[in-house]
PDB file of N, CA and C in Angstrom:
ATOM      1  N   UNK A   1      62.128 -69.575-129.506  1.00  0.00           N
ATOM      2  CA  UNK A   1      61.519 -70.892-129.256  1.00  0.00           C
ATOM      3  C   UNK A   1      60.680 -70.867-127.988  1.00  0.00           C
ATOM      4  N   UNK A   2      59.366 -71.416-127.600  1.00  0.00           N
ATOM      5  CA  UNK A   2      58.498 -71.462-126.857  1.00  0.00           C
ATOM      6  C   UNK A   2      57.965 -73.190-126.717  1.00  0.00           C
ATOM      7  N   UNK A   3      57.818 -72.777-124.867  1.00  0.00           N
ATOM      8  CA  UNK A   3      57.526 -74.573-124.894  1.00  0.00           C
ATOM      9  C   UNK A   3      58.330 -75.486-125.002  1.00  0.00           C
ATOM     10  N   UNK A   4      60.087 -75.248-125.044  1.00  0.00           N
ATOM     11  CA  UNK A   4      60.777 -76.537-125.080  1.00  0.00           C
ATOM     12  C   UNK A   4      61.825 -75.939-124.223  1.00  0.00           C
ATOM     13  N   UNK A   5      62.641 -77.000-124.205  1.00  0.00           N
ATOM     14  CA  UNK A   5      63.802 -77.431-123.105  1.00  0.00           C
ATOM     15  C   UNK A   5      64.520 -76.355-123.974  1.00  0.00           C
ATOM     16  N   UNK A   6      65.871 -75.696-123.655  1.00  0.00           N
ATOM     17  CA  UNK A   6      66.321 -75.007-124.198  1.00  0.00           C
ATOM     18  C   UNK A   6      68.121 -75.011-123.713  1.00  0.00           C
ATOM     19  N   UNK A   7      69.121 -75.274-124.762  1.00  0.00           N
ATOM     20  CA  UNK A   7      70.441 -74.921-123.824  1.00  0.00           C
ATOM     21  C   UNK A   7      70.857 -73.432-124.399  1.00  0.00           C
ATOM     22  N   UNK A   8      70.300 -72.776-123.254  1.00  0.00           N
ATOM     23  CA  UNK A   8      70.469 -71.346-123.449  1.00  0.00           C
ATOM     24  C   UNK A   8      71.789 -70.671-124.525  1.00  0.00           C
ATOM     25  N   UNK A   9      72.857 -71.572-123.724  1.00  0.00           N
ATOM     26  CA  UNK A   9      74.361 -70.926-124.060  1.00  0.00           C
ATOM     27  C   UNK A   9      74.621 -71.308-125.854  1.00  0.00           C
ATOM     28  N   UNK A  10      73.928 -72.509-125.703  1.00  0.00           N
ATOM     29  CA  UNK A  10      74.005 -72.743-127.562  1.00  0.00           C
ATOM     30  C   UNK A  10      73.589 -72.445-128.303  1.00  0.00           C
ATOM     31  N   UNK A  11      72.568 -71.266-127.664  1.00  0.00           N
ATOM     32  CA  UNK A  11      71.539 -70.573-129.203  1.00  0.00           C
ATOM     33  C   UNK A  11      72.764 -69.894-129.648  1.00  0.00           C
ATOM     34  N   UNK A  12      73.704 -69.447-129.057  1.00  0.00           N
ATOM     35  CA  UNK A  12      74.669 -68.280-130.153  1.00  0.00           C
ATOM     36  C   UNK A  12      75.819 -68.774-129.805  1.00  0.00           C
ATOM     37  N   UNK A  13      76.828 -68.621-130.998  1.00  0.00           N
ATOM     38  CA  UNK A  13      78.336 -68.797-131.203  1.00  0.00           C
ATOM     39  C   UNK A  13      79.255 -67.885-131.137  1.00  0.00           C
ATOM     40  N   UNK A  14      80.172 -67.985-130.549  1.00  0.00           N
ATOM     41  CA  UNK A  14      81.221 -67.104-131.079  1.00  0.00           C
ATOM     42  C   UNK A  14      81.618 -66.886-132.019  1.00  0.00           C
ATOM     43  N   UNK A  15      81.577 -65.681-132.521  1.00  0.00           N
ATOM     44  CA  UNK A  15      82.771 -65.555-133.659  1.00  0.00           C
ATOM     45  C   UNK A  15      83.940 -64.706-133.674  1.00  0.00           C
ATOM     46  N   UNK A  16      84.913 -64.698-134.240  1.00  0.00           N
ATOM     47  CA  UNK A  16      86.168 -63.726-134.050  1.00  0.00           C
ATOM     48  C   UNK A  16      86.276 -62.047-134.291  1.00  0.00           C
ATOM     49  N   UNK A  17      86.653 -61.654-133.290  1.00  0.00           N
ATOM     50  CA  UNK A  17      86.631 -60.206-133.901  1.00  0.00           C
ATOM     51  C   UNK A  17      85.217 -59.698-133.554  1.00  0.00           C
ATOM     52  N   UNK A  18      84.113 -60.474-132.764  1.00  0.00           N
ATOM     53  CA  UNK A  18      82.781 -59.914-132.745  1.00  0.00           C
ATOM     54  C   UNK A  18      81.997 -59.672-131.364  1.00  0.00           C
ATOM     55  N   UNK A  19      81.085 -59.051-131.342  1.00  0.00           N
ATOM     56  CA  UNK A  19      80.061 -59.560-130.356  1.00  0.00           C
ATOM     57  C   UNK A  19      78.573 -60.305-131.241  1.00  0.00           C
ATOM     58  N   UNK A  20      78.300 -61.124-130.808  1.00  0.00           N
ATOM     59  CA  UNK A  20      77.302 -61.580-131.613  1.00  0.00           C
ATOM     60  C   UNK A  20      76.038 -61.438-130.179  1.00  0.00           C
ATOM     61  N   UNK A  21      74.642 -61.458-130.889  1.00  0.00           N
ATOM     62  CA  UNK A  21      73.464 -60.842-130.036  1.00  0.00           C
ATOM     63  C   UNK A  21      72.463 -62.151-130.689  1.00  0.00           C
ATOM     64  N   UNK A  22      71.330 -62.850-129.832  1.00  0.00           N
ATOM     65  CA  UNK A  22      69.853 -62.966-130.649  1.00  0.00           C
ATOM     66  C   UNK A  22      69.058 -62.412-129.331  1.00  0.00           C
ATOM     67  N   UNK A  23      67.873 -62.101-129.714  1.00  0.00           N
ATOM     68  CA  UNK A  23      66.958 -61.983-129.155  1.00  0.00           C
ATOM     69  C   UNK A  23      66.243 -63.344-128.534  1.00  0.00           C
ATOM     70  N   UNK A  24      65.772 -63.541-127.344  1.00  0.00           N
ATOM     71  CA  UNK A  24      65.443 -64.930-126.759  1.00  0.00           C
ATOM     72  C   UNK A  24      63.637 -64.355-126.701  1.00  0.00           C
ATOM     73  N   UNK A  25      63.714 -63.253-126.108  1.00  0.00           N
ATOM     74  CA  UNK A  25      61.877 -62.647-125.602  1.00  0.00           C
ATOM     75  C   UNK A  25      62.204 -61.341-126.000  1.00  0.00           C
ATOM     76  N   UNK A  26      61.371 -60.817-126.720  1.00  0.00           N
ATOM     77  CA  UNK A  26      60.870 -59.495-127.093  1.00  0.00           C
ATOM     78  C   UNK A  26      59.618 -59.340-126.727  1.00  0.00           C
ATOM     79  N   UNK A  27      59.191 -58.763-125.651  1.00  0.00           N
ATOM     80  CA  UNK A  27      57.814 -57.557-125.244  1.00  0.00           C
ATOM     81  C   UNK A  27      57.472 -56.395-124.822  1.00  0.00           C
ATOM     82  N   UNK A  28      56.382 -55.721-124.604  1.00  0.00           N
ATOM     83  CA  UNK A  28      56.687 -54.586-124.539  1.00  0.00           C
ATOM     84  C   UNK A  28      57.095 -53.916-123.143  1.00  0.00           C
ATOM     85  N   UNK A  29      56.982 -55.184-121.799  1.00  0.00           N
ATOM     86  CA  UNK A  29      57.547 -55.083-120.916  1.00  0.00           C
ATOM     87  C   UNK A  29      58.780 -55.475-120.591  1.00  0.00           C
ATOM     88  N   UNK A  30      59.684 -55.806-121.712  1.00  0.00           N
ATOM     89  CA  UNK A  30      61.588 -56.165-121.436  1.00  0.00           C
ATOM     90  C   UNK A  30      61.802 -56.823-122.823  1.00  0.00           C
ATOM     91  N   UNK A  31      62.790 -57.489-122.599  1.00  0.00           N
ATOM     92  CA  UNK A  31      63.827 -58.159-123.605  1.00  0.00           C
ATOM     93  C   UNK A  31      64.841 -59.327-123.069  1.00  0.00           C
ATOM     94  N   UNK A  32      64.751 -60.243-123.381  1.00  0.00           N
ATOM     95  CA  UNK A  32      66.114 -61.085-123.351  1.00  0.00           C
ATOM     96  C   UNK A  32      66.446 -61.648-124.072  1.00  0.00           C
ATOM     97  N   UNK A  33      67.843 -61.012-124.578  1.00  0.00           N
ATOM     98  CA  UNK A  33      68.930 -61.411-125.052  1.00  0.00           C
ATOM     99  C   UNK A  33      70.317 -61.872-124.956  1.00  0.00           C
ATOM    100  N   UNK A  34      70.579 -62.758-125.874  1.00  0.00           N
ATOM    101  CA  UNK A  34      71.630 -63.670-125.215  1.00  0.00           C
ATOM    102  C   UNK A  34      72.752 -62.871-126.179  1.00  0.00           C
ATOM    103  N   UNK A  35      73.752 -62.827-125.784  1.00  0.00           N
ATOM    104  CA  UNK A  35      75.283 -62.030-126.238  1.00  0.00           C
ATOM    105  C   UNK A  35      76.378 -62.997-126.197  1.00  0.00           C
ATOM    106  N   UNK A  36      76.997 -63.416-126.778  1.00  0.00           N
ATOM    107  CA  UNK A  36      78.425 -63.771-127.015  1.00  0.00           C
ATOM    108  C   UNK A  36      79.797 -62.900-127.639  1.00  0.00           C
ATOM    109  N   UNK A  37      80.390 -62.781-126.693  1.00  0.00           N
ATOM    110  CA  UNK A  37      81.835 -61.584-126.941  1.00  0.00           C
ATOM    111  C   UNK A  37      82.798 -62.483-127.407  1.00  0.00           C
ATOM    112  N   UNK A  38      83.859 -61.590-128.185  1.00  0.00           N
ATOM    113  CA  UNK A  38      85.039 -62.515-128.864  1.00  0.00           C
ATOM    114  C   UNK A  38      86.199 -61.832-127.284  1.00  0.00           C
ATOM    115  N   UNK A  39      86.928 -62.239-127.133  1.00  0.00           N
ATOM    116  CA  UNK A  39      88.145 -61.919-126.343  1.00  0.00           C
ATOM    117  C   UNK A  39      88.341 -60.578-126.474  1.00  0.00           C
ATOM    118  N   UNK A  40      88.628 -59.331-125.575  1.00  0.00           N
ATOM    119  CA  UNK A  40      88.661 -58.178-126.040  1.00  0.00           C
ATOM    120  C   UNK A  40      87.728 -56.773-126.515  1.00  0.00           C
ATOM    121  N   UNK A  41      86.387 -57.815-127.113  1.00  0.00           N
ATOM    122  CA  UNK A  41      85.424 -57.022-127.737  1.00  0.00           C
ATOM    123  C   UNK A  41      84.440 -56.018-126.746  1.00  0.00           C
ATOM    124  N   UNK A  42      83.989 -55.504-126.651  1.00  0.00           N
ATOM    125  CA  UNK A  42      83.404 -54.381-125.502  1.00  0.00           C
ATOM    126  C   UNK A  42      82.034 -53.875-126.308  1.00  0.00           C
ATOM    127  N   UNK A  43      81.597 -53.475-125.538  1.00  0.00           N
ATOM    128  CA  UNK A  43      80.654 -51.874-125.181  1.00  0.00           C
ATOM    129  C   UNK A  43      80.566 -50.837-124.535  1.00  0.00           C
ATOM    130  N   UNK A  44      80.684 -49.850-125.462  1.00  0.00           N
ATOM    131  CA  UNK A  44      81.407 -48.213-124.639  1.00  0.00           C
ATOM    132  C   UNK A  44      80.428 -47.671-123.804  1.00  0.00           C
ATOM    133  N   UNK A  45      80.511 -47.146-122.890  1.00  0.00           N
ATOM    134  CA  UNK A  45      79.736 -46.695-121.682  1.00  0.00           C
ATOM    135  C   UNK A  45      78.604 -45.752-122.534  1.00  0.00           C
ATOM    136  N   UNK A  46      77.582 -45.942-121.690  1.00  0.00           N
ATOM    137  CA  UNK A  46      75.915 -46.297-121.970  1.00  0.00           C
ATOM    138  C   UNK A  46      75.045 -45.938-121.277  1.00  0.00           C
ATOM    139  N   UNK A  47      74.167 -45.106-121.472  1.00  0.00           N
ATOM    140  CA  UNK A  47      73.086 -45.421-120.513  1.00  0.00           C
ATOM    141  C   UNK A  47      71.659 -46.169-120.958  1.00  0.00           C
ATOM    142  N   UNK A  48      70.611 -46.493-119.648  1.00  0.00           N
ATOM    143  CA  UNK A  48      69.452 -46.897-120.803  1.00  0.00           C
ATOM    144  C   UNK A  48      68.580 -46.602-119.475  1.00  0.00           C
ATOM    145  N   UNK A  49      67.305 -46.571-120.169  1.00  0.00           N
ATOM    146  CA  UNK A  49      66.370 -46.033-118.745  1.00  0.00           C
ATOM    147  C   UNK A  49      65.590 -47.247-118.047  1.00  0.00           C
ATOM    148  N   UNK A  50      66.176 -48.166-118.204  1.00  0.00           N
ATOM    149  CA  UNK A  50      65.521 -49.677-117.541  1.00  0.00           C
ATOM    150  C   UNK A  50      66.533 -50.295-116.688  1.00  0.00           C
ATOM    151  N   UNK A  51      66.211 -51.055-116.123  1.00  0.00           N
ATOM    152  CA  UNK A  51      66.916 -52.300-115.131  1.00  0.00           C
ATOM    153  C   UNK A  51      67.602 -52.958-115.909  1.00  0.00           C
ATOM    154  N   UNK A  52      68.909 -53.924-115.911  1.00  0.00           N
ATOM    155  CA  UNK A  52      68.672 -54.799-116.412  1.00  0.00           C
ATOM    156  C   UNK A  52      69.705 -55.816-115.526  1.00  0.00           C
ATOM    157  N   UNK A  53      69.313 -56.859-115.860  1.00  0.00           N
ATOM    158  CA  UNK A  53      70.078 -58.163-115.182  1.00  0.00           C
ATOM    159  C   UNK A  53      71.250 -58.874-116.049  1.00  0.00           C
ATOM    160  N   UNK A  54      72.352 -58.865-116.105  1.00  0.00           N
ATOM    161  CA  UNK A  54      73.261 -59.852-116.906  1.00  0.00           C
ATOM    162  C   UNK A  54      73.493 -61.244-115.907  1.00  0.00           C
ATOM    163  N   UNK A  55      73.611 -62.443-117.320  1.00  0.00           N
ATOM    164  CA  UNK A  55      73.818 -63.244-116.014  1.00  0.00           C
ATOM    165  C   UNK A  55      75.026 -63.851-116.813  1.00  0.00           C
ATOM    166  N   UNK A  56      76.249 -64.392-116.537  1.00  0.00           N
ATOM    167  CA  UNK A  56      77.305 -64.416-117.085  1.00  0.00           C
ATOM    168  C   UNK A  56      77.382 -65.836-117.242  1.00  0.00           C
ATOM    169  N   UNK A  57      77.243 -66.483-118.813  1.00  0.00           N
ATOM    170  CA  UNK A  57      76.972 -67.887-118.890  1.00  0.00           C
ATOM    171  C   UNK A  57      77.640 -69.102-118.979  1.00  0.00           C
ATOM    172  N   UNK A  58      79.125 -68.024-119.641  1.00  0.00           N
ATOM    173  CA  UNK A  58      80.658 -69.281-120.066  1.00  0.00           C
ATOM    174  C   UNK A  58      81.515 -67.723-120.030  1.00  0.00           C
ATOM    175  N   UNK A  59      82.740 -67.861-119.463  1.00  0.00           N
ATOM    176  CA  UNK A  59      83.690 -66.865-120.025  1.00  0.00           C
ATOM    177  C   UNK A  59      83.811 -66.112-118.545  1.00  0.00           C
ATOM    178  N   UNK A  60      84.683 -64.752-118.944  1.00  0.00           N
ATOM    179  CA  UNK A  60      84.946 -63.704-117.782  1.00  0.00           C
ATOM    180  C   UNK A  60      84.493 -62.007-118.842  1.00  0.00           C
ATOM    181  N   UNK A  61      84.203 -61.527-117.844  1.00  0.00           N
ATOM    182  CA  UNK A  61      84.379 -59.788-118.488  1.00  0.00           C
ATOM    183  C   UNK A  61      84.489 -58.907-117.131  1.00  0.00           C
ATOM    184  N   UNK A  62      84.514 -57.645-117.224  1.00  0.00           N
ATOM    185  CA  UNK A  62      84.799 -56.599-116.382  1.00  0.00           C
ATOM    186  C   UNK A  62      83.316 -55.831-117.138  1.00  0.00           C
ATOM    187  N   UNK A  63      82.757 -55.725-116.238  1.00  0.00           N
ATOM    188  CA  UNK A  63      81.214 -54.664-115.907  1.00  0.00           C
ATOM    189  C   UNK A  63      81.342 -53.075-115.419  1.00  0.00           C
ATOM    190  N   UNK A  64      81.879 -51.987-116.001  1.00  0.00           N
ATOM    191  CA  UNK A  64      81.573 -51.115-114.940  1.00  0.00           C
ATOM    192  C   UNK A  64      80.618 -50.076-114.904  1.00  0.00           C
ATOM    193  N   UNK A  65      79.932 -49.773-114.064  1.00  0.00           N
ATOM    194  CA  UNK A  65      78.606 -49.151-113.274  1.00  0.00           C
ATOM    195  C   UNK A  65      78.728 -48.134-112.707  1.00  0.00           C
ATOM    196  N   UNK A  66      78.550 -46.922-113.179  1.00  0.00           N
ATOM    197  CA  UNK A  66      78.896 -45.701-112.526  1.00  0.00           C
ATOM    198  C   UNK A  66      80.002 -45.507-111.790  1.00  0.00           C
ATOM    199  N   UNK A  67      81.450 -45.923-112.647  1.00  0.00           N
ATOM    200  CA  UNK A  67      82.775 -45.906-112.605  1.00  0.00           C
ATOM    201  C   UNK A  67      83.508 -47.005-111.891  1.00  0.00           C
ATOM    202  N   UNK A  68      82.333 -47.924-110.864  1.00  0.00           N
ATOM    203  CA  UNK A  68      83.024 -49.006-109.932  1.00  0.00           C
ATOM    204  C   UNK A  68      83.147 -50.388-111.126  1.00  0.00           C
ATOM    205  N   UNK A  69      84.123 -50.698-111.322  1.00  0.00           N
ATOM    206  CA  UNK A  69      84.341 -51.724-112.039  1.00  0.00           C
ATOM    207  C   UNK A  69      84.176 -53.402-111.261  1.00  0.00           C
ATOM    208  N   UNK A  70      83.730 -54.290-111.831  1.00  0.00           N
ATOM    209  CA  UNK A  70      82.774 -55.208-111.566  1.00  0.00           C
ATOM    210  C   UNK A  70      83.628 -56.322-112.190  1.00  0.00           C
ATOM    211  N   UNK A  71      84.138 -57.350-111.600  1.00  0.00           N
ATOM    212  CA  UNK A  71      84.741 -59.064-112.659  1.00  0.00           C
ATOM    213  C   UNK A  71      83.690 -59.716-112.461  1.00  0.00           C
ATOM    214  N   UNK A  72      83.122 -60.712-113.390  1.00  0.00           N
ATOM    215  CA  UNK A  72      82.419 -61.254-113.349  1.00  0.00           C
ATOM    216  C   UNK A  72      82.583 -62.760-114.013  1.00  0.00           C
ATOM    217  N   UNK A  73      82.184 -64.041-113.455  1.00  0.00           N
ATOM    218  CA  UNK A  73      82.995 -65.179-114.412  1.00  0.00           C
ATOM    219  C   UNK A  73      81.360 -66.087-114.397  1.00  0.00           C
ATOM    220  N   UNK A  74      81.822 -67.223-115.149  1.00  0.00           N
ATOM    221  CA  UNK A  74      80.257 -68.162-115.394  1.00  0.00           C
ATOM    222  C   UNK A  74      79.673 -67.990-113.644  1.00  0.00           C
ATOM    223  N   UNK A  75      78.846 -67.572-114.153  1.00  0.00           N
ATOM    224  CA  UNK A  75      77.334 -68.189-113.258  1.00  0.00           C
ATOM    225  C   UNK A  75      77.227 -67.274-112.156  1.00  0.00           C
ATOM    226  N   UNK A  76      78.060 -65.814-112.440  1.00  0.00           N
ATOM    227  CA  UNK A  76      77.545 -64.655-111.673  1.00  0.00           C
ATOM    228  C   UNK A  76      76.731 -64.007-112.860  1.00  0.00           C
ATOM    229  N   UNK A  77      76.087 -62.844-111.498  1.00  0.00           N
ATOM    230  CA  UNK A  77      74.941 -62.063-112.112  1.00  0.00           C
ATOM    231  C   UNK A  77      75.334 -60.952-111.571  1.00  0.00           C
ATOM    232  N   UNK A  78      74.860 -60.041-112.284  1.00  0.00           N
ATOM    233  CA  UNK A  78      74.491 -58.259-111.602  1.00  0.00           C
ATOM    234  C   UNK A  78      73.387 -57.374-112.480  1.00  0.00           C
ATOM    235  N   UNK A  79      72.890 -56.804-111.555  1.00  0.00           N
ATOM    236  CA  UNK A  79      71.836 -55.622-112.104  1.00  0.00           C
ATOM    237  C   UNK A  79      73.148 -54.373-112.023  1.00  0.00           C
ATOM    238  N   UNK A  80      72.158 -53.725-113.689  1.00  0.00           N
ATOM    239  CA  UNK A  80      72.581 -52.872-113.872  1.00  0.00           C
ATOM    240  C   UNK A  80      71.597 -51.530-113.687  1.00  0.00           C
ATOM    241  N   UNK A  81      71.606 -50.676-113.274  1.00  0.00           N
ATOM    242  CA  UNK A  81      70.793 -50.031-112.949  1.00  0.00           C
ATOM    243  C   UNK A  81      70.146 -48.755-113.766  1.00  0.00           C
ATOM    244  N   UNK A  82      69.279 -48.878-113.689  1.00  0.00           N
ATOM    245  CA  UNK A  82      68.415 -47.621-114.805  1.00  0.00           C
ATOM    246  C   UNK A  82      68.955 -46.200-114.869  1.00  0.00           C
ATOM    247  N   UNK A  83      69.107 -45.410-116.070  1.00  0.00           N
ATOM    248  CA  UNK A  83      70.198 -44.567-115.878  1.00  0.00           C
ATOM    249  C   UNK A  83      71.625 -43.982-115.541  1.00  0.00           C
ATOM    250  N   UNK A  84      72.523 -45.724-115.097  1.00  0.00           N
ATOM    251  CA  UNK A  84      73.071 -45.565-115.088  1.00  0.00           C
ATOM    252  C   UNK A  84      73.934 -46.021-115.250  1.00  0.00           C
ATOM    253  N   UNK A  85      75.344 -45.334-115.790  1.00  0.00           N
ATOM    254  CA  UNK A  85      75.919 -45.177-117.047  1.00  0.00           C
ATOM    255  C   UNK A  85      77.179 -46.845-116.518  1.00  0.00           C
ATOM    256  N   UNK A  86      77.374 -47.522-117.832  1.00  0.00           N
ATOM    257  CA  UNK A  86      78.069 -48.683-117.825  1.00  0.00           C
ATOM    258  C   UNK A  86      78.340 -49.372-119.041  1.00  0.00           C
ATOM    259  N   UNK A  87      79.424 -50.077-118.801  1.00  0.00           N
ATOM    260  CA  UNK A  87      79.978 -50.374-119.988  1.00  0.00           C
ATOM    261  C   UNK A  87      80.925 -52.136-119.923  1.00  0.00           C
ATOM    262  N   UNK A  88      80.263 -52.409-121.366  1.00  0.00           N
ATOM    263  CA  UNK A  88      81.002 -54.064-120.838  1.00  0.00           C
ATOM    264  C   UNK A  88      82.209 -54.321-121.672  1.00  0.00           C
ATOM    265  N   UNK A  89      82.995 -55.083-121.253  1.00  0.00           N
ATOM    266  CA  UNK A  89      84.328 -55.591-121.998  1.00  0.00           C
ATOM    267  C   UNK A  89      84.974 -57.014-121.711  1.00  0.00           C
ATOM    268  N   UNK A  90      85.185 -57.863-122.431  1.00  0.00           N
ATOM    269  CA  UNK A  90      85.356 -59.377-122.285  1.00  0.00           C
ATOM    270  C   UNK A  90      87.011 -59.609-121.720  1.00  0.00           C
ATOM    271  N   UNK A  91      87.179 -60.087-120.979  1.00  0.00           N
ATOM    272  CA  UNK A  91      88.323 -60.064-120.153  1.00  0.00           C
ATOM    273  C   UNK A  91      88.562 -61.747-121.265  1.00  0.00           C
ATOM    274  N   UNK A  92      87.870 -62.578-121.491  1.00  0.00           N
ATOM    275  CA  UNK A  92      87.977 -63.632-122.174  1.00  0.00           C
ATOM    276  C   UNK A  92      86.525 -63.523-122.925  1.00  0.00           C
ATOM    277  N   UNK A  93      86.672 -64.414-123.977  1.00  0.00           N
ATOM    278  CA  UNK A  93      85.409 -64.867-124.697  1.00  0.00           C
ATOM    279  C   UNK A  93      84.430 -65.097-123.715  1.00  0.00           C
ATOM    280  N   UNK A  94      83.429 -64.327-123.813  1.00  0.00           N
ATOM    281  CA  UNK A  94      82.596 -64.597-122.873  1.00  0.00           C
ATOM    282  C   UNK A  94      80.731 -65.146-123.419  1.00  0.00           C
ATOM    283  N   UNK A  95      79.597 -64.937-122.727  1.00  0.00           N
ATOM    284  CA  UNK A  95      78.067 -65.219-123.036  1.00  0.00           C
ATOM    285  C   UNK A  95      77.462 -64.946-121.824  1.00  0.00           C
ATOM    286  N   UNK A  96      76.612 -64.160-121.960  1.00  0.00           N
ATOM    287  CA  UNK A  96      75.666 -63.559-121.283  1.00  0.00           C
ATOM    288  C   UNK A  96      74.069 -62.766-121.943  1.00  0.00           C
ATOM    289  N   UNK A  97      73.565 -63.633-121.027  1.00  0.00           N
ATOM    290  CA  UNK A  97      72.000 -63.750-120.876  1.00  0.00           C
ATOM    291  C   UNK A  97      71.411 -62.160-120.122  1.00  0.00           C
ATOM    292  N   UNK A  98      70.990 -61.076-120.899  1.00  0.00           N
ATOM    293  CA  UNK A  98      70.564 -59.922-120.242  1.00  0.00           C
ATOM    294  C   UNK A  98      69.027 -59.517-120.655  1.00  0.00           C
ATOM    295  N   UNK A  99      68.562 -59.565-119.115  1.00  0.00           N
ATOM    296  CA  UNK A  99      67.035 -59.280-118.940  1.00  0.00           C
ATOM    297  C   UNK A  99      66.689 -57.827-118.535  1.00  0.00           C
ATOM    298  N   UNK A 100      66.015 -57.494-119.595  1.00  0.00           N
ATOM    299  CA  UNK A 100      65.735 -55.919-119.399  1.00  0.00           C
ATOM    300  C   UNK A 100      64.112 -55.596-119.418  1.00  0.00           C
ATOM    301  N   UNK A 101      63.995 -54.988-117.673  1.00  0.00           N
ATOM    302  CA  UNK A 101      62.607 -55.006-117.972  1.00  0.00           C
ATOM    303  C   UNK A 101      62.338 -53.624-117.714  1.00  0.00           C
ATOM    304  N   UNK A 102      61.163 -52.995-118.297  1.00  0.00           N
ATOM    305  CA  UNK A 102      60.754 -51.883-118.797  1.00  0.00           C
ATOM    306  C   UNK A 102      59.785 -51.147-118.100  1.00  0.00           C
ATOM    307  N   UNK A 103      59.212 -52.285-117.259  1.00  0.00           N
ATOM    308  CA  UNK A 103      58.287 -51.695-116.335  1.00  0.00           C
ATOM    309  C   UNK A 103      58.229 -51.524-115.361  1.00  0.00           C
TER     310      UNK A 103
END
């Protein structure tokens, strides 16, 4: 959506057992996408060759970043850093907004 008011956290739902993803901006300089985790649900350590920013929208998870592990609850943020290696996991149902830019 372009041009309107937007409540970020309600473009996506939870569902059980999941992580659910949409895309908010796709270009060829980044991405943002909004994520919603079920309780439990994760992503196994990763690398990617860009920046990126999570910003943590409702919920809690544990972030960790080249082995230092990270809590994070609504309305913190952290960069994650290019190349290096990290992995997310929902300490509670969580939503987060991650900006990845490319250039």
């Amino acid at each position: 959506p372009r041009a309107q008011v937007l409540k970020i956290a309600d473009l996506v739902d939870y569902q059980d057992g999941s992580v659910v993803s949409r895309i908010v901006v796709k270009a060829e300089t980044g991405n943002v996408t909004l994520f919603a985790f079920d309780e439990g649900q994760d992503l196994s350590e990763h690398t990617v060759p860009f920046d990126g920013l999570v910003h943590v929208l409702d919920g809690e998870v544990e972030i960790k970043i080249s082995g230092k592990l990270f809590h994070l609850r609504t309305g913190d943020a952290i960069v994650m850093p290019a190349n290096e290696p990290h992995a997310v996991k929902a300490v509670k149902r969580f939503k987060m907004l991650l900006t990845m830019i490319r250039a």
